[in-house]
Protein backbone atom coordinates (compact mmCIF):
# COMPACT_ATOMS: atom_id res chain seq x y z
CA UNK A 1 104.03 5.98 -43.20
CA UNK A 2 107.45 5.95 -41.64
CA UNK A 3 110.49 5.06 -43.33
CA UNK A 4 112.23 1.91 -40.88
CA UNK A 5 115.16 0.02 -41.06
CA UNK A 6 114.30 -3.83 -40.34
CA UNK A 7 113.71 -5.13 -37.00
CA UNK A 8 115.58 -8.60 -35.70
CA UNK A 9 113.84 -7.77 -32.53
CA UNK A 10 109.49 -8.03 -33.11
CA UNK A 11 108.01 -10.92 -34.45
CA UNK A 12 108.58 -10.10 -38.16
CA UNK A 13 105.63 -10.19 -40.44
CA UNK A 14 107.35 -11.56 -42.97
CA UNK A 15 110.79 -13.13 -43.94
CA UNK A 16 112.55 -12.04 -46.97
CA UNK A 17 114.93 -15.03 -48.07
CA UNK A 18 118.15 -14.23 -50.26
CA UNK A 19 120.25 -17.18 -52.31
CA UNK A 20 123.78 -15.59 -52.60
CA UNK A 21 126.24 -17.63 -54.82
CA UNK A 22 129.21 -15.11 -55.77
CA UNK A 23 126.69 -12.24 -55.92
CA UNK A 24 129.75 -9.75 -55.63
CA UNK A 25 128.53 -6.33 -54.95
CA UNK A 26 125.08 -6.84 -56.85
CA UNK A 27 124.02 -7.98 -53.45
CA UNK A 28 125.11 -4.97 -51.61
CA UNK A 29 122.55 -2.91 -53.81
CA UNK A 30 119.66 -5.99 -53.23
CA UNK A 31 120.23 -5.54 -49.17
CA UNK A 32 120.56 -1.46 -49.28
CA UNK A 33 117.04 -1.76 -51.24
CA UNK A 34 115.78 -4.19 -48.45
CA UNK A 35 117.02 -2.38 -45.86
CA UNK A 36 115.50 0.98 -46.62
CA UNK A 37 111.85 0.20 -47.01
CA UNK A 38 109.46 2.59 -46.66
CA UNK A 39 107.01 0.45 -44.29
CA UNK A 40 106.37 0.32 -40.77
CA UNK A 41 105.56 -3.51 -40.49
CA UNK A 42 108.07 -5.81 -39.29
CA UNK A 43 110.10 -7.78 -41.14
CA UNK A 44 113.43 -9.97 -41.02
CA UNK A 45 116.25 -10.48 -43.72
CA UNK A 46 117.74 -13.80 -44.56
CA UNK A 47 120.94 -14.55 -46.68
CA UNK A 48 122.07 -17.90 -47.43
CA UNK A 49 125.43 -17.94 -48.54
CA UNK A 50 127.61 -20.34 -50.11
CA UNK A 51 130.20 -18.37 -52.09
CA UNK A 52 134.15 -18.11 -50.96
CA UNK A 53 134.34 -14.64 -51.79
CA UNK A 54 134.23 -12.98 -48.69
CA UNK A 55 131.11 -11.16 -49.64
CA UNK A 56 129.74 -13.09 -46.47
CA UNK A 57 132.14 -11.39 -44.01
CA UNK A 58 131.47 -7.76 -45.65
CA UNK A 59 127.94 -8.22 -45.41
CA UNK A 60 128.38 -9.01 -41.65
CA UNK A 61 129.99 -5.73 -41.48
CA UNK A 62 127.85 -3.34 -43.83
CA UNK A 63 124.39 -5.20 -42.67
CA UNK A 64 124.43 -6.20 -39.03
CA UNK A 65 120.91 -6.94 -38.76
CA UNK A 66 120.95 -9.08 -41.64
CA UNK A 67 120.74 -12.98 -40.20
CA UNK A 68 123.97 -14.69 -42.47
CA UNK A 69 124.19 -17.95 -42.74
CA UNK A 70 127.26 -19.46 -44.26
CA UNK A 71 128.04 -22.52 -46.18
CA UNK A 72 131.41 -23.86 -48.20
CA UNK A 73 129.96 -25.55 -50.19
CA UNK A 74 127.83 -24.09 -53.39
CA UNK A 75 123.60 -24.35 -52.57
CA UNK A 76 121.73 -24.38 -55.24
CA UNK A 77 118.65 -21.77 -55.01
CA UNK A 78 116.30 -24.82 -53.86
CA UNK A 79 118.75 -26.09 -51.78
CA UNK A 80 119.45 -22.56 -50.45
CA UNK A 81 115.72 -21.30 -50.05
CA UNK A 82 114.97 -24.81 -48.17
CA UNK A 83 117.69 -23.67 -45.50
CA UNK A 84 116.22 -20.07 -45.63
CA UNK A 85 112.29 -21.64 -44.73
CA UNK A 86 113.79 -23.26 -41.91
CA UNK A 87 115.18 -20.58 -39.47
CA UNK A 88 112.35 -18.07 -40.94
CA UNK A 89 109.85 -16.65 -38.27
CA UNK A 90 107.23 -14.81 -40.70
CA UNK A 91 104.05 -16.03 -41.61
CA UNK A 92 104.35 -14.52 -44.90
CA UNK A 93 107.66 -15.54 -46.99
CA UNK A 94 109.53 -13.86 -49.51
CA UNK A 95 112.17 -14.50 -52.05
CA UNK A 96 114.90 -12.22 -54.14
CA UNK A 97 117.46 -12.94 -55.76
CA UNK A 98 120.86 -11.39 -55.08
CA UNK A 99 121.39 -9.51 -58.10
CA UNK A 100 118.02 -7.43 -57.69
CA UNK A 101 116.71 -4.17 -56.06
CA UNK A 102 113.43 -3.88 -54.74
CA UNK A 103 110.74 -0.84 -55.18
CA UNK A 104 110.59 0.92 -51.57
CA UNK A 105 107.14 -0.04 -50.72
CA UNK A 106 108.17 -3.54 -51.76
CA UNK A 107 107.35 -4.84 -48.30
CA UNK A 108 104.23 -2.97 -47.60
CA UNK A 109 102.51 -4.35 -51.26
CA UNK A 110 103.60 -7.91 -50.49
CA UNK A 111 101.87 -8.05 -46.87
CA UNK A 112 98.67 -6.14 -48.46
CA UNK A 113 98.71 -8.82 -51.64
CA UNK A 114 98.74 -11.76 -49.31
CA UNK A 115 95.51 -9.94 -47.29
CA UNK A 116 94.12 -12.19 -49.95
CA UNK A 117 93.56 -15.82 -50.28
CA UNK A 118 95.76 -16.73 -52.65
CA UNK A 119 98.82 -18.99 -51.32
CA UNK A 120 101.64 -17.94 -53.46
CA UNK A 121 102.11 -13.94 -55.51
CA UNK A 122 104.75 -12.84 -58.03
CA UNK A 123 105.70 -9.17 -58.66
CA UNK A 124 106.89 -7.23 -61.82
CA UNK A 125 110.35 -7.43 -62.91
CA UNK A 126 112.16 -4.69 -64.70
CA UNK A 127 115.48 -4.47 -66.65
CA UNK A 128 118.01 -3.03 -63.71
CA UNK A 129 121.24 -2.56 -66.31
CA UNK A 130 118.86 -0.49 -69.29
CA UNK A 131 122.30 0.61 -70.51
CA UNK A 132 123.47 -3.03 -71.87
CA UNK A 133 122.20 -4.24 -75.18
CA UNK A 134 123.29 -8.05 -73.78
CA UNK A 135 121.36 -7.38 -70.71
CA UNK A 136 118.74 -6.87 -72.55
CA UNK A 137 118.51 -10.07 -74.52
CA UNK A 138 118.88 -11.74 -71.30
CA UNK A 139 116.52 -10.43 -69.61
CA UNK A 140 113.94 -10.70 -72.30
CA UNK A 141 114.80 -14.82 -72.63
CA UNK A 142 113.78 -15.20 -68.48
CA UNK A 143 111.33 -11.92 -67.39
CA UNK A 144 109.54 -11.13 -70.31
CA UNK A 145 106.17 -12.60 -68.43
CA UNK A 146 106.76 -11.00 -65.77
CA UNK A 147 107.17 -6.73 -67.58
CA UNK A 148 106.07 -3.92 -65.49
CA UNK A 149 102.86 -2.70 -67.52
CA UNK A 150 100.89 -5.62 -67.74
CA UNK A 151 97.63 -6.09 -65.46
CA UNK A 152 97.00 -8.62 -62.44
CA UNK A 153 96.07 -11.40 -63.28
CA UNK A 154 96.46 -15.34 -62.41
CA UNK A 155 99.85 -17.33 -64.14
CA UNK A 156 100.86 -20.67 -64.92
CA UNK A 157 104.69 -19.45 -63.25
CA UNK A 158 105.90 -16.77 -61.23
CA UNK A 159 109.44 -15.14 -61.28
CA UNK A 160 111.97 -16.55 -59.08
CA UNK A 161 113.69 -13.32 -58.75
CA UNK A 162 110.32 -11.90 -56.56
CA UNK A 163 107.83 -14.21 -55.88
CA UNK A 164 106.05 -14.78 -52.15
CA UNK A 165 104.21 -17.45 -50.17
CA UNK A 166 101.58 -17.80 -47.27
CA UNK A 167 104.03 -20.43 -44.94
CA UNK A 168 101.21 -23.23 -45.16
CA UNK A 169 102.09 -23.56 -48.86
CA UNK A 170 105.01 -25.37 -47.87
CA UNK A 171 103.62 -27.19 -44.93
CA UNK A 172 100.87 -28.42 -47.74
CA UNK A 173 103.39 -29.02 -50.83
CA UNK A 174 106.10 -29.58 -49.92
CA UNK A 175 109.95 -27.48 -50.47
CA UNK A 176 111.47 -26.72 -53.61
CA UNK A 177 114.15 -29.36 -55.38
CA UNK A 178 117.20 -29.52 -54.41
CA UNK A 179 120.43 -29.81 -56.37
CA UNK A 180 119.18 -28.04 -59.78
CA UNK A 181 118.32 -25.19 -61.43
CA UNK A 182 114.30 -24.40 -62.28
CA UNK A 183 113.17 -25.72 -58.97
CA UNK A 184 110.80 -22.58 -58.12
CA UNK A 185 109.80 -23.66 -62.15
CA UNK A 186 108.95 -27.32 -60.89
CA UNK A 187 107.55 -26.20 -57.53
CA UNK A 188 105.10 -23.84 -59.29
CA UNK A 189 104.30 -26.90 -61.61
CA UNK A 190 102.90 -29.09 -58.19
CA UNK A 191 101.17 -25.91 -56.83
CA UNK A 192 99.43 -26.13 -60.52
CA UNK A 193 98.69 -29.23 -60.53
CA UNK A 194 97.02 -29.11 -57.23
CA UNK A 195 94.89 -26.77 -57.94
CA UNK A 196 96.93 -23.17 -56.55
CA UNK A 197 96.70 -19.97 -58.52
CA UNK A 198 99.71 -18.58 -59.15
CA UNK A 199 98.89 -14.17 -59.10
CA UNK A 200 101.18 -11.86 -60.68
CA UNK A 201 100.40 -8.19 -58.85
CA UNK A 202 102.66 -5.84 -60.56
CA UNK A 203 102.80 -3.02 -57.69
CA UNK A 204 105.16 -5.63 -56.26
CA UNK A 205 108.59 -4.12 -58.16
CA UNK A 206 111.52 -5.25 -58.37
CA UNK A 207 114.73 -4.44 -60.85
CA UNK A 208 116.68 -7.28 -61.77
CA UNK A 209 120.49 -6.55 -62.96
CA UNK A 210 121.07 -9.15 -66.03
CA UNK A 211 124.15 -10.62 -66.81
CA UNK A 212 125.64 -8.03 -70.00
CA UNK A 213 128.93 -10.18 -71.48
CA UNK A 214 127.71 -12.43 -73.95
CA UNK A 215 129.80 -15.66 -72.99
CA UNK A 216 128.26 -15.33 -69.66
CA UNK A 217 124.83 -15.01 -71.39
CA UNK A 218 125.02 -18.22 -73.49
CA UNK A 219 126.77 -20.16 -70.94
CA UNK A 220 123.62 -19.60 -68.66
CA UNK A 221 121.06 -19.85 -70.89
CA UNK A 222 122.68 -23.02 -71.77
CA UNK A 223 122.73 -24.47 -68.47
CA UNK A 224 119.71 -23.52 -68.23
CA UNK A 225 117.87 -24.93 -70.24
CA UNK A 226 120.05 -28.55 -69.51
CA UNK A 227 118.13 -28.09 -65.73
CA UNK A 228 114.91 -27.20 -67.33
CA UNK A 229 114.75 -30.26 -69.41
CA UNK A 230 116.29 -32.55 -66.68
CA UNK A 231 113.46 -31.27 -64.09
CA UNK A 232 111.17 -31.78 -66.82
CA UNK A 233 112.22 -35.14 -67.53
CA UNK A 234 111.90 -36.43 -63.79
CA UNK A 235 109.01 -34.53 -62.62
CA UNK A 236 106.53 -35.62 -65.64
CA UNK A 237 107.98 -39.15 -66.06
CA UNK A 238 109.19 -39.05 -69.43
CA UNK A 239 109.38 -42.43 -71.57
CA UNK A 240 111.82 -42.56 -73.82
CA UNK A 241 110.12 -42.10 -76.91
CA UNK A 242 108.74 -38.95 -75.49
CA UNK A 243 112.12 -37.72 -74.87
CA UNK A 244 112.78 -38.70 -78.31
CA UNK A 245 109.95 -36.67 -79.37
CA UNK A 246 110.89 -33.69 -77.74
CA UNK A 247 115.01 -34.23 -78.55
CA UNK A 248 113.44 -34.25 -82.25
CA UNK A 249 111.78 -31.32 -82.09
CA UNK A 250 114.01 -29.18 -80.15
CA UNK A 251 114.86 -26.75 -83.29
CA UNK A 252 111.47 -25.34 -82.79
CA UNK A 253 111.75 -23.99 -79.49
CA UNK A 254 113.80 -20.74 -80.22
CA UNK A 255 111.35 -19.90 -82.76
CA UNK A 256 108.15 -20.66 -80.98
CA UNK A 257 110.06 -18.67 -77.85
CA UNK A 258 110.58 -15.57 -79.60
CA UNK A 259 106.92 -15.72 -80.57
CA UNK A 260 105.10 -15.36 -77.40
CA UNK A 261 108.27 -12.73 -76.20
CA UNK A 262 107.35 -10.97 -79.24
CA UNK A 263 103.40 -10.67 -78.59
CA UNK A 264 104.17 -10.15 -75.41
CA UNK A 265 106.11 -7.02 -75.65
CA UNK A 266 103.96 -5.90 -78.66
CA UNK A 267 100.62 -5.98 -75.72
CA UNK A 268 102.96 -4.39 -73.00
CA UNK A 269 105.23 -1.64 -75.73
CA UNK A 270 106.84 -0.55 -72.36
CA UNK A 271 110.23 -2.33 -73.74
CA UNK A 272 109.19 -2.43 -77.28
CA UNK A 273 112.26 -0.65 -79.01
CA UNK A 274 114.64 -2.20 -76.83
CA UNK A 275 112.97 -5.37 -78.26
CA UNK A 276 113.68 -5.08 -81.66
CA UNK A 277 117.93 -4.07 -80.64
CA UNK A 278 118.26 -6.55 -78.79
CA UNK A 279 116.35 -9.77 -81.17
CA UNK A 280 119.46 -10.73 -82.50
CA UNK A 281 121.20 -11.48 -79.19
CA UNK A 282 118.20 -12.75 -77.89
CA UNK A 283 117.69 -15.45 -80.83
CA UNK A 284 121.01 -16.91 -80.06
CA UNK A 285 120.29 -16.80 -76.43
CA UNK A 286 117.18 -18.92 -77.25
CA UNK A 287 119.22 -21.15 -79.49
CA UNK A 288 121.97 -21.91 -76.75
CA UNK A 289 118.59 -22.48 -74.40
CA UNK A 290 117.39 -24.92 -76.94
CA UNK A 291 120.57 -26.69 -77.31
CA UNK A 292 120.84 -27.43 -73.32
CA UNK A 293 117.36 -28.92 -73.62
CA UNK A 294 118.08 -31.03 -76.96
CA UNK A 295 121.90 -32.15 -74.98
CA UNK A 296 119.82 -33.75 -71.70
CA UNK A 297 116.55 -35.19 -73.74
CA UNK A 298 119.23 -37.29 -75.69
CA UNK A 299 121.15 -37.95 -72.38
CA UNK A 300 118.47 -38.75 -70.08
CA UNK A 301 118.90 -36.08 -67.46
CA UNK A 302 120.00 -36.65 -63.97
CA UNK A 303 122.77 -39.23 -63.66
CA UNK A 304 121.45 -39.15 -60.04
CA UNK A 305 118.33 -38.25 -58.75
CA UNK A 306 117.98 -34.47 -57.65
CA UNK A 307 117.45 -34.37 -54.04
C-alpha cells in the first residue's frame, strides 16, 4: 500500500468533514494526521471554519489542498457539519473533530467498514494528552464508550469526535440540529428510533486531545449538559411534570454516571489506573454535567427553537 497525500483532483471516495471553532494549533496536528494517510483511495478534506483567529488563513498556507471554508460568525458543529454535507463529493462521509489525530490507516478502515450494510460506524477514541490528570477526567466523562480495547459491536451512540455515514443516511433522515450542542447525540437518537444500527469498529482510531485546565473542564461539561437536556427536552416532547421529574432527580445522575464509566473501564482495564487518579476530578466533572441538566429542566430549554 502506498503512502498518498489527498487528492482534490479524482472523485474522492470519501469526504472527511472538520468543525473548527478556535481549534488553535490542535487542528494543525488533526490535518497533518489526515494528510498523511497511509491509503491509496481517494479522498477529500473539508474544514468549516468560523473562528477569528487566523487559524483559517494559516491553514490556507500549511494545507493547500485542504477545501476552507470560512465564516464570521461562530457554527455550531450541526450547523457546521450541515455546511460540510453540502459541498462534499464522497459517497462515504466522515467526521473529526479539530482537536483529534487520526490512526494512519484511518481512511483505509473507514471505506472497508462501510463495505458493509450498515448506514452509519463509529471508531475508538483514545486519550491524546496521557500526561494530564484533568484530561483525563474529561475524557473519561465524554469517550469512555467509545475505549480502544473493547470489541465490535452495535451502540445506542457513536462518538462525535470519529463517527462516519453512507450519504443516503442523510438523504433518508434528515441533517443534524442546528444551533446546539449534542446534535450528532439527537441525530443518532432518530437513526435509533428508525430502526439504524449504530456499529462501533474499533480499528477505526483516533486520539482525541482533552481539554487539561480544570475551569475549562467544568465550564464545558456544564454547558454541556445545559444542550443535552435542552435537546432532550424538544426532541422527546417533555411535559412539564416530566421535566419536573427529571429536575427532581437530577442529584442522581453523577452517581449513576460514574457507575457505568466505572464497569466500563473495569471490562476494558486498558485505562484502569488512570481511572482511579483521575475519579475525583471526574466526579465533579459529572456534578457540573448534572447541574447544566438540573439549570434547563427547571428553565424549560430553548428560549427559541433550535434550528
Amino acid at each position: 500500500m502506498m503512502e498518498t497525500s489527498f487528492s482534490i483532483d479524482d472523485k474522492p471516495l470519501l469526504s472527511i468533514i472538520i468543525a473548527s471553532y478556535h481549534s488553535g494549533n490542535q487542528i494543525g496536528h488533526c490535518l497533518e494526521s489526515l494528510k498523511n494517510q497511509k491509503t491509496s483511495k481517494p479522498y477529500e478534506i473539508i474544514v468549516v471554519n468560523s473562528s477569528s483567529d487566523g487559524v483559517g488563513t494559516w491553514i490556507e498556507k500549511r494545507f493547500p489542498g485542504v477545501k476552507l471554508y470560512q465564516f464570521s460568525e461562530r457554527k455550531f458543529c450541526g450547523d457546521a457539519r450541515n455546511f460540510g454535507l453540502s459541498v462534499a463529493r464522497g459517497q462515504i462521509i466522515a467526521f473529526m473533530d479539530a482537536d483529534c489525530r487520526a490512526e494512519p490507516d484511518w481512511v483505509d478502515n473507514i471505506l472497508k467498514a462501510h463495505q458493509s450494510p450498515h448506514l452509519a460506524i463509529g471508531g475508538a477514541i483514545a486519550n491524546g494528552n496521557p500526561e494530564s490528570l484533568v484530561g483525563w477526567a474529561a475524557y473519561f466523562c465524554e469517550f469512555s464508550q467509545w475505549m480502544p480495547g473493547f470489541p465490535p459491536r452495535r451502540m445506542a451512540d457513536i462518538a462525535g469526535a470519529s463517527m462516519s455515514y453512507k450519504r443516503r443516511v442523510f438523504e433518508e433522515h434528515g441533517l443534524f440540529i442546528e444551533g446546539t450542542y449534542s446534535s450528532d447525540t439527537e441525530f443518532h437518537w432518530r437513526l435509533r428510533e428508525k430502526g439504524q444500527d449504530l456499529v462501533f469498529v474499533p480499528s477505526i482510531l483516533t486520539f482525541h486531545h482533552n481539554l487539561d485546565r480544570f475551569s475549562k473542564f467544568l465550564k464545558h461539561e456544564f454547558e454541556h449538559g445545559r444542550s443535552f437536556a435542552r435537546v432532550r427536552m424538544k426532541t422527546q416532547k417533555f411535559t412539564k411534570w416530566r421535566r419536573g421529574v427529571y429536575a427532581t432527580f437530577c442529584f442522581l445522575i453523577p452517581g449513576w454516571l460514574f457507575l457505568q464509566i466505572a464497569i466500563r473501564n473495569f471490562r476494558n482495564r486498558i485505562y484502569l489506573l488512570h481511572f482511579f487518579m483521575a475519579s475525583p476530578l471526574l466526579i465533579l466533572g459529572l456534578i457540573s454535567w448534572s447541574l447544566g441538566e438540573y439549570i434547563d429542566y427547571v428553565k424549560g430549554g430553548f428560549h427559541g427553537n433550535p434550528k
